[in-house]
Protein backbone atom coordinates (compact mmCIF):
# COMPACT_ATOMS: atom_id res chain seq x y z
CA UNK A 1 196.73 139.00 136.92
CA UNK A 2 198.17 136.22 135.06
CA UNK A 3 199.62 136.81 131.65
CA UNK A 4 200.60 133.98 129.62
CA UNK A 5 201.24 132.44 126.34
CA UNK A 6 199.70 130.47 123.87
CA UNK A 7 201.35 127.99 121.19
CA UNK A 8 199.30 126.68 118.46
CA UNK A 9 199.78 125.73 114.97
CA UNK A 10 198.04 127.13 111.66
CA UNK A 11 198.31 125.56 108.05
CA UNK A 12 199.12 129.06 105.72
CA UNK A 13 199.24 128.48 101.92
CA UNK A 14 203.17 128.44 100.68
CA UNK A 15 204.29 127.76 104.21
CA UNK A 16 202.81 124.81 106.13
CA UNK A 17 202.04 123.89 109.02
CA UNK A 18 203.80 127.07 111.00
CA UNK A 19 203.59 127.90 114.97
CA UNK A 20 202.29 130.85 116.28
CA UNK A 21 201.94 132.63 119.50
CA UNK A 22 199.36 134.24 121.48
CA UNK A 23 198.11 135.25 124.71
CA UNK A 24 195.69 134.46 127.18
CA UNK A 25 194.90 136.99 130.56
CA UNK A 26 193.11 136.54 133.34
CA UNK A 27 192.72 137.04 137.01
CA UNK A 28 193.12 134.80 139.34
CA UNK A 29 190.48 135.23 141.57
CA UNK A 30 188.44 135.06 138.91
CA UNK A 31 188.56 131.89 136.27
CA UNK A 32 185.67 132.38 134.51
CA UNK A 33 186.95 136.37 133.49
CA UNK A 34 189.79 134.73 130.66
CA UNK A 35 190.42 136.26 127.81
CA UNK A 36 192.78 135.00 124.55
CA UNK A 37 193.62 135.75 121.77
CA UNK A 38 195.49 132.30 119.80
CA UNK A 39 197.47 134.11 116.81
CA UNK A 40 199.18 137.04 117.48
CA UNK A 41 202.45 136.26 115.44
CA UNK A 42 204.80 133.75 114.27
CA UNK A 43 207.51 135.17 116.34
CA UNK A 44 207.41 134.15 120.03
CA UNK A 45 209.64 137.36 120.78
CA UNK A 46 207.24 139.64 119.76
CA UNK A 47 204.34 138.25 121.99
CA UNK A 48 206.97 138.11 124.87
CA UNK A 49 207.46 141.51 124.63
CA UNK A 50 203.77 142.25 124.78
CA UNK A 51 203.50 140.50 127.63
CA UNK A 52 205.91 141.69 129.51
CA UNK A 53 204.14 144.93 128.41
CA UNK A 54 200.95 143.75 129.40
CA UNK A 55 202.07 142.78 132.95
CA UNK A 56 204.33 145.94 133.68
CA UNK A 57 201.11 148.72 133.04
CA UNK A 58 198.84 145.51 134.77
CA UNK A 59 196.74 145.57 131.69
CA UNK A 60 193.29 144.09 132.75
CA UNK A 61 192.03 141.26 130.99
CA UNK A 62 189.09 142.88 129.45
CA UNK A 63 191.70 145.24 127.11
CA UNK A 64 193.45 142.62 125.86
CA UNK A 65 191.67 142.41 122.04
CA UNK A 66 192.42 145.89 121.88
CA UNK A 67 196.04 145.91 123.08
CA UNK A 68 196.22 143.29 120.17
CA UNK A 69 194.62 145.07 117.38
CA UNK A 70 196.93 148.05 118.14
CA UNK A 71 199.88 146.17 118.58
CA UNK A 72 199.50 144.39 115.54
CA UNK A 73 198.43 147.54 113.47
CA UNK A 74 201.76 149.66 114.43
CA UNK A 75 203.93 146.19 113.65
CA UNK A 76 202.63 146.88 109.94
């Protein structure tokens, strides 16, 4: 599996232009089985951790939308 992470900008009312993380999984015997999602948070700590996360329990690719929705609902 290959975990990594995405940079990309968003424009947010009162801030700006700001940069936010993200991350994309896949395998690599497989290229056309990816999976991303772009903005997970402004914080590029908090998607490392996930990742690292993600690659220690060898999270498959297909889980990764729901790995996000929970980690973003217990950040709250």
């Amino acid at each position: 599996m290959v975990y990594e992470m995405i940079i990309s900008e968003r424009f947010i009312d009162d801030y700006g232009r700001i940069k936010v993380y993200g991350m994309r999984v896949y395998r690599e015997s497989i290229l056309n089985e990816i999976y991303e999602v772009e903005d997970i948070s402004s914080r590029a700590d908090e998607v490392i951790a996930l990742l690292e996360l993600a690659a220690k329990h060898k999270m498959l690719p297909v889980h990764l939308e729901d790995v996000v929705y929970d980690f973003i609902s217990y950040s709250f």
